[in-house]
Protein backbone atom coordinates (compact mmCIF):
# COMPACT_ATOMS: atom_id res chain seq x y z
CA UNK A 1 0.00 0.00 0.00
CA UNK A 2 1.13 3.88 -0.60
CA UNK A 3 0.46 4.56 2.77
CA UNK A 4 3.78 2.73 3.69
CA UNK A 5 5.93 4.90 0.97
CA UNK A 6 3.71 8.08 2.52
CA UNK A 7 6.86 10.41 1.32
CA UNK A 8 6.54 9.10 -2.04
CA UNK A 9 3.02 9.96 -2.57
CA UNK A 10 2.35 12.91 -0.74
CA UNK A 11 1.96 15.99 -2.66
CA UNK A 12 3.54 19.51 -1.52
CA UNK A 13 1.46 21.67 1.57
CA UNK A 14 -1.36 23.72 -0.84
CA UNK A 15 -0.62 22.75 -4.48
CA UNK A 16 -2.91 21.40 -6.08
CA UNK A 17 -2.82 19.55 -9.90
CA UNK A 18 -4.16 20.16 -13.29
CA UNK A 19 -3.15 23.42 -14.68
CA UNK A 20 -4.87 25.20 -11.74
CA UNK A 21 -7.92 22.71 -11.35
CA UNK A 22 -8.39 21.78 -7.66
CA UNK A 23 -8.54 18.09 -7.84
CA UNK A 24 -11.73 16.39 -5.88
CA UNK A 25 -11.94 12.66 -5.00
CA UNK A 26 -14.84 11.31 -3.95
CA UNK A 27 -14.81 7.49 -2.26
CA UNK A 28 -17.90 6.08 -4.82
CA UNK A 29 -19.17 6.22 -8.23
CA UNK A 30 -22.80 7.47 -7.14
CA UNK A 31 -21.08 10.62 -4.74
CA UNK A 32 -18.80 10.95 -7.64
CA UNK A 33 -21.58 11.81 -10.35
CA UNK A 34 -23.15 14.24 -7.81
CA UNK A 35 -19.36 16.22 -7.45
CA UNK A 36 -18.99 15.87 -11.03
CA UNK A 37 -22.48 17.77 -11.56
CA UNK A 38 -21.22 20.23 -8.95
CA UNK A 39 -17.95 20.85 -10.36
CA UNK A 40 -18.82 20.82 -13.88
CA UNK A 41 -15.48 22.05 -15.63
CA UNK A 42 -13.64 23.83 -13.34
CA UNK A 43 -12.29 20.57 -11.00
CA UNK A 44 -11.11 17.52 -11.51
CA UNK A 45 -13.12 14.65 -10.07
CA UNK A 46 -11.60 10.86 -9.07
CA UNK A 47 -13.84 8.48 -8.07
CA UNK A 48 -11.89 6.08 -5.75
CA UNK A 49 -14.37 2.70 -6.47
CA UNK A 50 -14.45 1.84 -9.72
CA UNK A 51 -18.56 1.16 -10.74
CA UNK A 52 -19.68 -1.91 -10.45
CA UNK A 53 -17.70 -2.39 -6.79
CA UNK A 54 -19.47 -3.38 -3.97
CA UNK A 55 -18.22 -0.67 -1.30
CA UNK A 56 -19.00 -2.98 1.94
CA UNK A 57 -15.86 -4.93 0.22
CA UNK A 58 -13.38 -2.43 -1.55
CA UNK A 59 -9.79 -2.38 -0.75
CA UNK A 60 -7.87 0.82 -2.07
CA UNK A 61 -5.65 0.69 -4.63
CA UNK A 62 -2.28 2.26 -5.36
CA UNK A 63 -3.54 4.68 -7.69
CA UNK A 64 -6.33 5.32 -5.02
CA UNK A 65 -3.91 6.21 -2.60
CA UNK A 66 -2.08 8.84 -5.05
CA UNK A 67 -5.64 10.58 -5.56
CA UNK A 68 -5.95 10.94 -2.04
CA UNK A 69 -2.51 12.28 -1.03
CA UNK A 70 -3.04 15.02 -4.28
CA UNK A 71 -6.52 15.91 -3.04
CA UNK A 72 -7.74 19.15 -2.23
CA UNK A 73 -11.24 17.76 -1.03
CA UNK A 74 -12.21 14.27 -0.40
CA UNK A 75 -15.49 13.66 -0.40
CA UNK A 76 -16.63 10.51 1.60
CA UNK A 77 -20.14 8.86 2.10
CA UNK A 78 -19.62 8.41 5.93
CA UNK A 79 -21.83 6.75 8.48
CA UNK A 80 -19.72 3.77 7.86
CA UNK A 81 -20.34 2.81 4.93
CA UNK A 82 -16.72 2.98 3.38
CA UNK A 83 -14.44 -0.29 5.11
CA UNK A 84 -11.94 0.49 7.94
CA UNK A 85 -8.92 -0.03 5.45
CA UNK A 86 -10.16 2.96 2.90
CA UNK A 87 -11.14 5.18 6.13
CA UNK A 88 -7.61 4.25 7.77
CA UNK A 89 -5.98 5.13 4.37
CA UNK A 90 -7.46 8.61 3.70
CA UNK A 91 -6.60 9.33 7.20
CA UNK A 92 -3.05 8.80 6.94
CA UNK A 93 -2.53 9.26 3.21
CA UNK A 94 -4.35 13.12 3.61
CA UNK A 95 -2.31 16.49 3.53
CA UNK A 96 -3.67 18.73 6.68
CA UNK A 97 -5.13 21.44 4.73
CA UNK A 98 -7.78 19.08 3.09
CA UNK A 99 -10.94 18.49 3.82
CA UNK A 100 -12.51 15.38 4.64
CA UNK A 101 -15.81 15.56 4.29
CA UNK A 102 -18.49 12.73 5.14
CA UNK A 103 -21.43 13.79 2.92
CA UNK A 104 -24.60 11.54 4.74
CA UNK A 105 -23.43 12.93 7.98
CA UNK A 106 -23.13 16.51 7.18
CA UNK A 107 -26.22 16.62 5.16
CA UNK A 108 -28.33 16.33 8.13
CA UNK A 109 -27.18 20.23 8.55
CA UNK A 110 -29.96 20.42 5.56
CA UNK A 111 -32.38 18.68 7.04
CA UNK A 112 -32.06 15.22 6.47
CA UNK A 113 -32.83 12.82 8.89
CA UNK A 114 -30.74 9.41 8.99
CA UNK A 115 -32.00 5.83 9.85
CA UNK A 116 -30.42 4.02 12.66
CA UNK A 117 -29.25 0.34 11.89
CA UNK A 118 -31.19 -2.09 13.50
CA UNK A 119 -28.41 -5.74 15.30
CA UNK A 120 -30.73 -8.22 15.03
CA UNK A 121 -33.75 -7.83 12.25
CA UNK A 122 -35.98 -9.85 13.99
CA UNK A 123 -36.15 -6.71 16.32
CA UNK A 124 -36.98 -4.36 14.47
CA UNK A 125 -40.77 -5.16 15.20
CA UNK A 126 -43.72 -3.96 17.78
CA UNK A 127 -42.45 -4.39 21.02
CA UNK A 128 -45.81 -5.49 22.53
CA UNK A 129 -46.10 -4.69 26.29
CA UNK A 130 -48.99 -4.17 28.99
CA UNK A 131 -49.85 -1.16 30.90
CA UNK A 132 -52.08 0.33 33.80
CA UNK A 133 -53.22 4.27 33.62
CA UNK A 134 -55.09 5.37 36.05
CA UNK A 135 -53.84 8.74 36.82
CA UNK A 136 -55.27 9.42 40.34
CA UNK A 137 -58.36 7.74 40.39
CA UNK A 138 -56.89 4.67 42.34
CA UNK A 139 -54.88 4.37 45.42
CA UNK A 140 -51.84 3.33 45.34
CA UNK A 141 -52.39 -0.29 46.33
CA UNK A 142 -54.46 -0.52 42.80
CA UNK A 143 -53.94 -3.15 40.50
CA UNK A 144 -55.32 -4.35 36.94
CA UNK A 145 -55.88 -7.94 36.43
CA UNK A 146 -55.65 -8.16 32.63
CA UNK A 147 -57.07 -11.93 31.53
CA UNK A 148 -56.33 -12.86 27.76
CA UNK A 149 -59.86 -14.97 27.43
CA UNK A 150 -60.19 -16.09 23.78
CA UNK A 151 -57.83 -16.38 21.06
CA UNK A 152 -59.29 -16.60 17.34
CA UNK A 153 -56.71 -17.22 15.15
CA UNK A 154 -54.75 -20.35 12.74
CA UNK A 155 -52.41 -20.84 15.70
CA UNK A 156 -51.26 -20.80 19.25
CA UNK A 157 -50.58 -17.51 20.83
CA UNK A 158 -48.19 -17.37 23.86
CA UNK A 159 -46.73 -14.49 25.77
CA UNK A 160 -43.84 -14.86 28.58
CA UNK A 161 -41.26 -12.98 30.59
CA UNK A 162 -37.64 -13.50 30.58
CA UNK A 163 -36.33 -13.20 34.19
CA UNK A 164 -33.01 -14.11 35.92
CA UNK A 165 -30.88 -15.79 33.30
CA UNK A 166 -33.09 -16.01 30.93
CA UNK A 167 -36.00 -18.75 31.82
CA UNK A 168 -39.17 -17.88 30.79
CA UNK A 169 -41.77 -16.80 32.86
CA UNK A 170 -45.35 -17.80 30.90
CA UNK A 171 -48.36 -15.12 31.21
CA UNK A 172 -50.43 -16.04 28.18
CA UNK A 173 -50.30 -19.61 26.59
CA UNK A 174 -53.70 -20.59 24.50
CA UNK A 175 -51.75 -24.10 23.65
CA UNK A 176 -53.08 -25.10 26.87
CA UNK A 177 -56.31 -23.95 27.06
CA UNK A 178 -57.60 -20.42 28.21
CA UNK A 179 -58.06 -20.02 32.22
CA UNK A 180 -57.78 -18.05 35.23
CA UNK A 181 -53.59 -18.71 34.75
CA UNK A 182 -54.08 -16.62 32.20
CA UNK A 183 -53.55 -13.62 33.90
CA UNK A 184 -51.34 -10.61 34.57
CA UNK A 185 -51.10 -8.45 37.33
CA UNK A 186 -50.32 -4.85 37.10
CA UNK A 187 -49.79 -2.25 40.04
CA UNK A 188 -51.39 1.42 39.26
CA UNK A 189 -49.29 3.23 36.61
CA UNK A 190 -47.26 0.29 36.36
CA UNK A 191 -46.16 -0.93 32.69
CA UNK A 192 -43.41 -4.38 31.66
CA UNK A 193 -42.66 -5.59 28.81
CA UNK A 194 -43.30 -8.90 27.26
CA UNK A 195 -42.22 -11.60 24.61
CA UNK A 196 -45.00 -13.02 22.23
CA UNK A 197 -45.02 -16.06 20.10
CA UNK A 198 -47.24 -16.73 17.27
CA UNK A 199 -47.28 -20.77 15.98
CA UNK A 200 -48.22 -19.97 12.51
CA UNK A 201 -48.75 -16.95 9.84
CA UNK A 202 -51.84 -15.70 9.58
CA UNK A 203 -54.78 -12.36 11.73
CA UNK A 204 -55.09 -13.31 15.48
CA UNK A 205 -58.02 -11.90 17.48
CA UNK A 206 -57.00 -11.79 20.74
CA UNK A 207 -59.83 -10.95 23.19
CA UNK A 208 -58.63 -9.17 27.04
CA UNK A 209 -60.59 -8.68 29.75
CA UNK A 210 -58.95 -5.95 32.38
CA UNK A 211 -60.44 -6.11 36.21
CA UNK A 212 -59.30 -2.96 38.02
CA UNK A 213 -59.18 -3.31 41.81
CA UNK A 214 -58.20 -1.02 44.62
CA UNK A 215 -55.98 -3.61 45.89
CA UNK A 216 -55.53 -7.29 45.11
CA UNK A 217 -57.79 -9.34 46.55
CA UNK A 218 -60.39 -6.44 46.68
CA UNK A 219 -63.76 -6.38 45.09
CA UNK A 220 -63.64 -4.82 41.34
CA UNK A 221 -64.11 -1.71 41.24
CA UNK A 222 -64.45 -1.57 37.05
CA UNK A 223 -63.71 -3.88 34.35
CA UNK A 224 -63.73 -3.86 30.27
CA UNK A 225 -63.59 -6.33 27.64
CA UNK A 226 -61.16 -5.06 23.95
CA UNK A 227 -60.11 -6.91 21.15
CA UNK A 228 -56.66 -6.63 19.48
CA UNK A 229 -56.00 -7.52 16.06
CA UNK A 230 -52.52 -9.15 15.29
CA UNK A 231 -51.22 -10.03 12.20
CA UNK A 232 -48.42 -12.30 11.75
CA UNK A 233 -46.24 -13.14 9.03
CA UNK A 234 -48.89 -11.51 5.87
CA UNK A 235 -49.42 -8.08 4.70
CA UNK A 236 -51.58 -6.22 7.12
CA UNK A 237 -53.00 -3.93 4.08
CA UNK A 238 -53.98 -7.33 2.03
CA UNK A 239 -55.60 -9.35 5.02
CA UNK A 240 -56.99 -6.32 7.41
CA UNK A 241 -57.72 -3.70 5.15
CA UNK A 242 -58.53 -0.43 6.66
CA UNK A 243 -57.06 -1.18 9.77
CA UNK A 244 -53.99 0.88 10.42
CA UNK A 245 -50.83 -1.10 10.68
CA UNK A 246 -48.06 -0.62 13.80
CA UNK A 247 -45.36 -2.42 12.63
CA UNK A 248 -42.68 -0.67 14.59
CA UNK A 249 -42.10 0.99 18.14
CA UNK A 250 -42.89 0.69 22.08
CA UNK A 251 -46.88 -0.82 22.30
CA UNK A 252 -48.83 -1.32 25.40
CA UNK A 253 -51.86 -2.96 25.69
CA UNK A 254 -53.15 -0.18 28.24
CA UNK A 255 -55.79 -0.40 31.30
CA UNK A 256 -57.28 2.95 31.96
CA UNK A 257 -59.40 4.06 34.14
CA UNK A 258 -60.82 8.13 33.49
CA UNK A 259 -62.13 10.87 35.80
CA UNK A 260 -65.77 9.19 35.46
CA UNK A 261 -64.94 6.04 36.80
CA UNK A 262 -65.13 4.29 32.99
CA UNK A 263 -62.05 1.87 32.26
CA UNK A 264 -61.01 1.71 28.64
CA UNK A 265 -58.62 -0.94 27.28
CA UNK A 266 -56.46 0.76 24.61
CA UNK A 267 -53.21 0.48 22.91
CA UNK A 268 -51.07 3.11 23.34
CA UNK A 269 -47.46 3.74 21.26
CA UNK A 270 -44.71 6.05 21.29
CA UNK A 271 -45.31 7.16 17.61
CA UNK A 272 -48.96 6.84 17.33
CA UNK A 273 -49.93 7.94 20.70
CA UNK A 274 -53.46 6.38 22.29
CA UNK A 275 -55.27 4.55 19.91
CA UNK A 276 -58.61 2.48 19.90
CA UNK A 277 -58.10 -1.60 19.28
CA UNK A 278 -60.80 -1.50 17.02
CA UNK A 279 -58.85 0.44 14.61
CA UNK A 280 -55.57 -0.47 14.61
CA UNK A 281 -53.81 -3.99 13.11
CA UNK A 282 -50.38 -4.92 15.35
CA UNK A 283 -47.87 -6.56 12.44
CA UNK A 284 -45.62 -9.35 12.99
CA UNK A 285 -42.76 -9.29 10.27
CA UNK A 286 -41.36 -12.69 8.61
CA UNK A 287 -38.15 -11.45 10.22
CA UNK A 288 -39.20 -12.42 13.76
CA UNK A 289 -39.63 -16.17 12.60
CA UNK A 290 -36.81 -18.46 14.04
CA UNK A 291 -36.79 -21.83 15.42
CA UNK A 292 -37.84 -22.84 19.02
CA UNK A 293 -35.14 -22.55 21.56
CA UNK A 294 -33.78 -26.40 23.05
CA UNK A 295 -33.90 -25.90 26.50
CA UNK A 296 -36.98 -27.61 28.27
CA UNK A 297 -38.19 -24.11 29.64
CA UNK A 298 -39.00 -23.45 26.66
CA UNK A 299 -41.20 -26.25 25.55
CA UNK A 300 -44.15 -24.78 26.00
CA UNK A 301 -43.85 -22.82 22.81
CA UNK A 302 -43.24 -26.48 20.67
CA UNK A 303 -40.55 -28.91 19.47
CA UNK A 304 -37.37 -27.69 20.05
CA UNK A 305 -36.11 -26.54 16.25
CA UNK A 306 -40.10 -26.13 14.78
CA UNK A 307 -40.73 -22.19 13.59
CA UNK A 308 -42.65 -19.66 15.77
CA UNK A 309 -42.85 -15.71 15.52
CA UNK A 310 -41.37 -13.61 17.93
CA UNK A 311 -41.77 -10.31 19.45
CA UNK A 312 -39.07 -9.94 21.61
CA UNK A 313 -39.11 -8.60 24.82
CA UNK A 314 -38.14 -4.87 25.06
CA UNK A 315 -35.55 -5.01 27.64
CA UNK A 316 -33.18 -7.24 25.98
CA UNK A 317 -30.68 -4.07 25.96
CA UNK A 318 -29.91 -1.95 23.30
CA UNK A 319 -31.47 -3.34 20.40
CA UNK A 320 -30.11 -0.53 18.20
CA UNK A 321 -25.95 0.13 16.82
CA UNK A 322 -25.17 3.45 17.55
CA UNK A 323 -24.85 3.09 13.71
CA UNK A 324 -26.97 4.93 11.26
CA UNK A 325 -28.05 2.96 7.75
CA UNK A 326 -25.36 4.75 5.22
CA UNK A 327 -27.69 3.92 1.89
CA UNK A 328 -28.87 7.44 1.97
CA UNK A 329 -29.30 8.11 -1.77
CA UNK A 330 -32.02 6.12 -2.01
CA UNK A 331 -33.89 8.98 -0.73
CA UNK A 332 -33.49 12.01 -3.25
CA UNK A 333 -34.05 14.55 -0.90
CA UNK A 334 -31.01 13.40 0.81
CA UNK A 335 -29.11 13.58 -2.24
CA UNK A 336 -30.65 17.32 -2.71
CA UNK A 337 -28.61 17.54 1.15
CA UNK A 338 -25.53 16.54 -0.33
CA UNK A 339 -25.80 18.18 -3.04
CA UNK A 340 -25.91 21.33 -1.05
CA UNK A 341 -22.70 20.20 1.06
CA UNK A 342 -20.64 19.46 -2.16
CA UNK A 343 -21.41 23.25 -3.24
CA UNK A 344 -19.99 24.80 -0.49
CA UNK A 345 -17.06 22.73 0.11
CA UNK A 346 -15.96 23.11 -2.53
CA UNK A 347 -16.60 26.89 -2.91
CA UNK A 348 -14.41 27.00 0.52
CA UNK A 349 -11.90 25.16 -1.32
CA UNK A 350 -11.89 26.97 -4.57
CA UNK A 351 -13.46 30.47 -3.83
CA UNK A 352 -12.40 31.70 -7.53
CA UNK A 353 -15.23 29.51 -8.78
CA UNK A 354 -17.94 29.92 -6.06
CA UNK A 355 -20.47 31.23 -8.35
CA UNK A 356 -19.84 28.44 -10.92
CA UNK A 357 -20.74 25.56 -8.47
CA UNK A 358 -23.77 27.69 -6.77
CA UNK A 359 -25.03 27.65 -10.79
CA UNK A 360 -24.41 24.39 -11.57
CA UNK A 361 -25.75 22.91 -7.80
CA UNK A 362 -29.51 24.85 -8.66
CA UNK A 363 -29.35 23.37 -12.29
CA UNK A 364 -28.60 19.89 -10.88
CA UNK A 365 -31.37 20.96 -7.48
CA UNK A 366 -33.83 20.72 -9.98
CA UNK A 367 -33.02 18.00 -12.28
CA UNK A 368 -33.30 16.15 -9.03
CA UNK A 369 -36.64 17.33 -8.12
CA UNK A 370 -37.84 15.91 -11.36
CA UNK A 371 -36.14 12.76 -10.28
CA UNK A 372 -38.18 12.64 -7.06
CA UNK A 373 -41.04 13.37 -8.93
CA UNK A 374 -40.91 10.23 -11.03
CA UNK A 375 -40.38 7.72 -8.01
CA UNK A 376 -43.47 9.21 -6.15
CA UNK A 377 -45.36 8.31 -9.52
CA UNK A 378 -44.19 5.33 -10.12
CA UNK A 379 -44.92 4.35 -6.70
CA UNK A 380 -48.00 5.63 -6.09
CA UNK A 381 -49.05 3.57 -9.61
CA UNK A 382 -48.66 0.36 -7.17
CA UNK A 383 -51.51 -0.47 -5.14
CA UNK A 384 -50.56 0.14 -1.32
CA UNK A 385 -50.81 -3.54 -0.46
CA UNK A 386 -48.49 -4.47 -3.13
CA UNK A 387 -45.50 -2.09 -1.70
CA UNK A 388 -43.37 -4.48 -0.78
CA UNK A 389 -39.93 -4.47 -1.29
CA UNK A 390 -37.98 -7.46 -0.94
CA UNK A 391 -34.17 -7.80 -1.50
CA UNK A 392 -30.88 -9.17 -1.46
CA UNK A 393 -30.25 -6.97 1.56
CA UNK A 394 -31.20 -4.42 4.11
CA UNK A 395 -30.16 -1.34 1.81
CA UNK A 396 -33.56 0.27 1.02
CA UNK A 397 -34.79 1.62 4.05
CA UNK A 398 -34.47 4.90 2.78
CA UNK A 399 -36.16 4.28 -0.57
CA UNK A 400 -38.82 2.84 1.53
CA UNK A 401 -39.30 5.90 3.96
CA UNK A 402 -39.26 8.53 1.59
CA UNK A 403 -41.86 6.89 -1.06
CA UNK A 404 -44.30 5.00 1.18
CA UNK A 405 -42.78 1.30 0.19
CA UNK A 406 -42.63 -1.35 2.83
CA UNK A 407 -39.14 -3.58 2.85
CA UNK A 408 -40.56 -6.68 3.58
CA UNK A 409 -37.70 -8.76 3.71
CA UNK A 410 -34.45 -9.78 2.81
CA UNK A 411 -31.94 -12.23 2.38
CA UNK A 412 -28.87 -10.73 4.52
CA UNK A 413 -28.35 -7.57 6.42
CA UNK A 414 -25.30 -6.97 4.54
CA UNK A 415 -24.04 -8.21 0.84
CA UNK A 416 -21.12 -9.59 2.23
CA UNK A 417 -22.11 -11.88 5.20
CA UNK A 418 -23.70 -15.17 4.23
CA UNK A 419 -27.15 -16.15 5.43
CA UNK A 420 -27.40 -18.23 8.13
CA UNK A 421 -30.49 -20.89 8.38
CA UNK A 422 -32.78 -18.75 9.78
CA UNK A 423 -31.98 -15.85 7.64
CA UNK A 424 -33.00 -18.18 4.48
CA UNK A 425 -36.28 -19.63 6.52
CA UNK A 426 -37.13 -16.52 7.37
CA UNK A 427 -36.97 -15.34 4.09
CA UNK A 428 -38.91 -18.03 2.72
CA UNK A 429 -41.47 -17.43 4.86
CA UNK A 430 -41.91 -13.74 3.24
CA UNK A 431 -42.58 -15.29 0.18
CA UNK A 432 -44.53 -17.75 0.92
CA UNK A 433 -46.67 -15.38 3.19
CA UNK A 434 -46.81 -11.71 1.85
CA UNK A 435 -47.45 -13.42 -2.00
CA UNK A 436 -45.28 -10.86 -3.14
CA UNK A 437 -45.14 -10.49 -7.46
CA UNK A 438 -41.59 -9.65 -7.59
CA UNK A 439 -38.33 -9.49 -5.56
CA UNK A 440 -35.30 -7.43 -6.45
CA UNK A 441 -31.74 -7.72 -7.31
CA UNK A 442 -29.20 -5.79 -8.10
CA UNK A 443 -27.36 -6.59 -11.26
CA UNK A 444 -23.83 -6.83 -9.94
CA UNK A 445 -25.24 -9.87 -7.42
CA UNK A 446 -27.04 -11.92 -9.78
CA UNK A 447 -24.05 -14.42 -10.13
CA UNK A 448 -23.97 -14.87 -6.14
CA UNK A 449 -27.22 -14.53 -4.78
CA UNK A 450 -28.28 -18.10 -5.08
CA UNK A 451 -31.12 -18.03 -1.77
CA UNK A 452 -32.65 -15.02 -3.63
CA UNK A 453 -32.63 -16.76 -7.24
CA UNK A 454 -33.63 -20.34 -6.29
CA UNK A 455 -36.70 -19.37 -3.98
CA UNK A 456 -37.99 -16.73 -6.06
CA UNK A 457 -38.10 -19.36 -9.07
CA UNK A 458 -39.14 -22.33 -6.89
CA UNK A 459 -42.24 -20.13 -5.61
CA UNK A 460 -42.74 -18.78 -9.19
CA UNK A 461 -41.71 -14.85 -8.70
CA UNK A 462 -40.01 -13.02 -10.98
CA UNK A 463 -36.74 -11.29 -10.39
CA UNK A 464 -36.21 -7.92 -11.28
CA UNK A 465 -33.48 -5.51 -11.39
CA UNK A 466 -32.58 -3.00 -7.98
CA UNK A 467 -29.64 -0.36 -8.46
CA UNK A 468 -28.19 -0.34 -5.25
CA UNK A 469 -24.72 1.10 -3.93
CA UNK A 470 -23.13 1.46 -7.42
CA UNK A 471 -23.68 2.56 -11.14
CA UNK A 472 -23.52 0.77 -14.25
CA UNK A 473 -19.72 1.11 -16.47
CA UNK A 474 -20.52 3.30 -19.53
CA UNK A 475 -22.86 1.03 -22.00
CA UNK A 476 -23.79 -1.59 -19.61
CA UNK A 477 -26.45 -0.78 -17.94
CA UNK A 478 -29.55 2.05 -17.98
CA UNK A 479 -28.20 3.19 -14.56
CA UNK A 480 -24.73 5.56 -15.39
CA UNK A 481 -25.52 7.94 -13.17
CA UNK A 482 -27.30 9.36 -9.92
CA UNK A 483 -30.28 10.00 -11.65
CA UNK A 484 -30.20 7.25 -14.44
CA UNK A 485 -29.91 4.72 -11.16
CA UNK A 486 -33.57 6.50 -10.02
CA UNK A 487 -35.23 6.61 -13.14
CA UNK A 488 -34.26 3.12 -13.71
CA UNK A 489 -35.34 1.64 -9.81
CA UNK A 490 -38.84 3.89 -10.30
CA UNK A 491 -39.48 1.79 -13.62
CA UNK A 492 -38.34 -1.50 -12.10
CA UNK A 493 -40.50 -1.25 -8.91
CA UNK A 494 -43.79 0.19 -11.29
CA UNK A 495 -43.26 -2.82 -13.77
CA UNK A 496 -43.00 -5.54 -11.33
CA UNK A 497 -45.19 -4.48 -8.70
CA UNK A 498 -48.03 -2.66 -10.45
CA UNK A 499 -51.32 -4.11 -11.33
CA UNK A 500 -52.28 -4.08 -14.59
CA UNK A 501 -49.38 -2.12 -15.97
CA UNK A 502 -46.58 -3.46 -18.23
């Protein structure tokens, strides 16, 4: 690597190259075409990946490491998206006086918002607790007795608390039969969390009764009978339409008890605030499916190694990296960001053309607008229940936030790491359950992503093309630049997901 001969490839303190250029590098092909449109004549742009490189995976070369010590502005996606060796190498390849600027994170100065990354994707689901609210209308010796008393649904529905090293503690289990065990006891304004399991895929009625005491043992003092609609495993907008869907966030089945002396049994969430059972659909993703722990605690949920669907329980730590998803062009508003971050770098770098990047950042501005335009269209031609995305991996979250898409599922996390079992039953299961007309790949995976092929064509879906985290060599591909790679996901995802459209 250069970065061993450093005094070789280090340029002098404030030169810079090309017959009074500045010279720009930018770490990928897709923040390269956004500099170039920037820069227009006046710079001279390097794009350290070449296209068609997978950046989870790229190891600089030689010739990268000469663009980086000649740099007067390196441009860098950020949020981690670049591997250690390329961060470690601008770092010690850099001269002081340049810039190093990492475009997702310093966007967010514009407005953009970034995801966090999510460990374990079977968490990133409802995390389904219970709750008592009675402000001051009890004393504090008041308790709720909530009773789950009928369970309408394809399968068993179970929930349970994990408690000192780990062994379940069972508050729900319909397996069995519903009784008087069947119970949880809550102290006024108390709240825990639980873990559910659902046997099999399909919409669960589950029918709670809440008893509100003054103290246990006392006579009741009010009671109320709700319904809660769960679906697991399906598409909540196919199987309980006009419902609204929680698929994510902190969920409490909650006991109230108002001013009047009326108790109310209501869910209440962190996003949607206090909503009425009756109205609302709590989703259970394909990614919560894994197999049935072996120790004998946990028999109760089935054979050790048969499937069940899991809502964890919320106080298994910190669920979420202090990581942020990286994949933030998906979303061309964030790409407007950037844009706006490129322009006045590099109009702090090279203040003699200022003007000429603020001109050529509003002409691009608005080339992009008419990009965002056409993905809004294209999605909003697919029926809302057929918005599912479904991928290779977990690199569309932003796509899906920004144009009211769903990403249903996916193979890996990450392009790079293998699936394990459960990563290919789970994904299975999507299929299988969400009947979804297409799933996407991106070109430059086609050769390796065998689980994606083989299922979709076992199950009879069709395949269709995803730009991802790179764009196409000159003449191979629709998507050669930024907004090529939108134009050609907006006409990908309205083809193979749109009704009657061709």
């Amino acid at each position: 690597m250069c970065v061993a001969l450093l005094g070789a490839c280090s340029a002098p303190e404030g030169q810079s190259v090309g017959e009074g250029k500045a010279s720009v590098v930018a770490s990928t092909p897709v923040l390269a075409d956004a500099v170039q449109n920037v820069a227009g004549d006046v710079a001279d742009v390097h794009t350290l990946m070449a296209r068609g490189v997978d950046p989870h995976s790229y190891e600089p070369s030689l010739h990268a490491t000469r663009d980086i010590a000649y740099a007067d502005a390196i441009f860098t996606n950020g949020l981690l998206l670049e591997p250690q060796s390329l961060t470690n190498t601008i770092a010690a390849t850099v001269r002081d006086t340049t810039p190093v600027v990492a475009l997702a994170q310093e966007a967010q100065r514009y407005g953009f918002a970034p995801i966090p990354l999510v460990e374990d994707a079977s968490l990133d689901a409802v995390w389904l607790g219970l709750r008592v609210d009675t402000g001051q209308q009890l004393p504090t010796t008041g308790v709720a007795d909530l009773h789950l008393v009928d369970v309408d649904g394809p399968g068993a529905t179970f929930a349970f608390i994990l408690g000192t090293f780990g062994t379940p503690e069972v508050v729900f289990n319909s397996h069995d039969g519903l009784d008087s065990r069947d119970v949880k006891t809550l102290p006024v304004d108390a709240h825990t969390h639980l873990s559910w399991a659902f046997s099999k895929p399909g919409v669960y009625k589950l029918r709670f009764e809440s008893h509100i005491r003054d103290a246990v043992g006392a006579p009741e003092r009010a009671s109320v009978e709700s319904t809660v609609t769960v679906v697991v495993g399906q598409d909540p907008a196919r199987v309980t339409p006009g419902l609204h869907a929680v698929e994510k966030g902190h969920v409490d089945i909650t006991t109230e008890l108002d001013g009047q002396g009326a108790a109310h049994l209501v869910l209440n969430s962190d996003d949607d605030g206090r909503m009425d059972p009756v109205n609302v659909a709590v989703t259970v993703p394909n990614t919560t499916l894994q197999p049935i722990p072996p120790e004998r605690p946990f028999r109760f949920l089935g054979t050790p190694g048969e499937e069940t669907y899991l809502l964890p329980q919320a106080v298994l730590g910190n669920h979420v990296h202090g990581e942020l998803d990286p994949h933030v062009w998906h979303d061309v508003r964030a790409m407007k960001a950037i844009v706006q971050v490129i322009r006045d770098e590099l109009a702090a770098v090279d203040p003699r053309h200022a003007e000429i990047y603020q001109a050529n950042a509003r002409d691009y501005l608005q080339k992009l607008d008419a990009a965002d335009e056409m993905m809004h269209e294209s999605v909003s031609a697919v029926p809302e229940e057929q918005r599912n995305l479904v991928t290779t991996h977990h690199g569309y979250a932003y796509l899906a936030r920004a144009y009211g898409m769903r990403v249903a599922g996916f193979v890996t996390p990450n392009p790079s790491v293998e699936p394990s079992p459960r990563d290919v039953i789970a994904f299975t299961r999507t299929l299988e359950n969400l009947h979804v007309p297409a799933v996407f790949l991106e070109p430059q995976l086609a050769g390796r992503s065998t689980v994606l092929t083989e299922t979709a064509a076992r199950l009879g879906i069709e395949v269709c093309p995803i730009w991802g985290d790179t764009l196409d060599p000159p003449g191979s591909g629709p998507a050669d630049t930024y907004i090529h790679l939108v134009e050609a996901n907006a006409a990908s995802i309205r083809r193979c997901l749109a009704r009657n459209e061709k």
